[in-house]
Protein backbone atom coordinates (compact mmCIF):
# COMPACT_ATOMS: atom_id res chain seq x y z
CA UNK A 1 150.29 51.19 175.35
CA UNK A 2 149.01 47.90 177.23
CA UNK A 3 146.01 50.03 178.33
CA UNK A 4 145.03 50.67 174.86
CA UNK A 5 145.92 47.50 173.56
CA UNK A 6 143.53 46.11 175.83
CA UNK A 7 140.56 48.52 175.15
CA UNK A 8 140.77 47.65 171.47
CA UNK A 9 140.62 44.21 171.81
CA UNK A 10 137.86 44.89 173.97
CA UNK A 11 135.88 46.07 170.18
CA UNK A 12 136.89 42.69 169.15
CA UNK A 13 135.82 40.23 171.89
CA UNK A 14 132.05 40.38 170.95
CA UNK A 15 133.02 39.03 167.47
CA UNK A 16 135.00 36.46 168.64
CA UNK A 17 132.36 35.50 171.44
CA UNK A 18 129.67 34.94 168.99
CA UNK A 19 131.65 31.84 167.74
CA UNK A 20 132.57 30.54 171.41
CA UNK A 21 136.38 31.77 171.45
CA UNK A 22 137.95 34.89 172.64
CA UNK A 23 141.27 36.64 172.77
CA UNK A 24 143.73 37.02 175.89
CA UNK A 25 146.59 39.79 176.10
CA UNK A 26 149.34 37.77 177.27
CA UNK A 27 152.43 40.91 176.38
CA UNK A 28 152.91 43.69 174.45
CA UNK A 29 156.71 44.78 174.23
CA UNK A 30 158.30 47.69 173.56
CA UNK A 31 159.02 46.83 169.64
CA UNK A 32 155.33 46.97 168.79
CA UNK A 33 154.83 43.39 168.80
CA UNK A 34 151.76 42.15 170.54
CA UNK A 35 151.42 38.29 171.92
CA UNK A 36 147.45 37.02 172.35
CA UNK A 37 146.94 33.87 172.90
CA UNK A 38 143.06 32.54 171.19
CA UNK A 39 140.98 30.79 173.35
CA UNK A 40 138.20 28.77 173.74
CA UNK A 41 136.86 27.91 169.48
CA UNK A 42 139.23 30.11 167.84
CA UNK A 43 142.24 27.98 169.83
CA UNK A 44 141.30 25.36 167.39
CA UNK A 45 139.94 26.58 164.69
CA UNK A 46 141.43 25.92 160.82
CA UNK A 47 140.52 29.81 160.29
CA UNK A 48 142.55 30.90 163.46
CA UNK A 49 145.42 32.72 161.61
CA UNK A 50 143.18 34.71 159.15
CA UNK A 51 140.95 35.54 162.56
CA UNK A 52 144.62 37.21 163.93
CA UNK A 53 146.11 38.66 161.31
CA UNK A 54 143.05 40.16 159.26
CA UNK A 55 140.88 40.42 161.88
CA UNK A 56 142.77 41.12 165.56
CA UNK A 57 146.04 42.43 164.08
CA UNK A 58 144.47 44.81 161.58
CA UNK A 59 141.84 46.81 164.32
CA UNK A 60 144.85 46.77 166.93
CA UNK A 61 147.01 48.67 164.05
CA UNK A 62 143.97 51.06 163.38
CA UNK A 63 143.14 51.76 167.37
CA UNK A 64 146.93 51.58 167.94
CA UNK A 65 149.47 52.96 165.68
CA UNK A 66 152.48 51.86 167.84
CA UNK A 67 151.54 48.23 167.20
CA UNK A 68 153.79 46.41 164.76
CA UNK A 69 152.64 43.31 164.70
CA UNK A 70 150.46 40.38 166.50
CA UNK A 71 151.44 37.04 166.99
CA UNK A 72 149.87 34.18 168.80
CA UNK A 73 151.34 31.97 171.25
């Protein structure tokens, strides 16, 4: 499941790029629950937890059914 985890947020990073921050994988467990960890910009940006949940969380949940949930640390 890491694998594919991975190759969606690959779909993502572009977006994420284009306003100087990007997304690292730090775990994905067996529950479904995915840890990132925002980078660069989107570390520190006011719009950071609409950027995960509606944005990261929801194209993870499309490319990857088994995902549950995505939380930031």
């Amino acid at each position: 499941m890491k694998e594919k985890v991975e190759a969606a947020l690959e779909k993502i990073r572009p977006a994420l790029k284009a306003d100087g921050g990007d997304v690292e994988l730090v775990d994905v467990a067996s529950d479904g629950v995915v840890k990132v960890k925002l980078t660069g910009a989107c570390g520190a940006c006011p719009f950071a937890l609409m950027t995960l949940k509606q944005g990261i969380e929801e194209t993870l949940k499309e490319s990857v059914p088994e995902v549950k949930e995505v939380v930031a640390v």
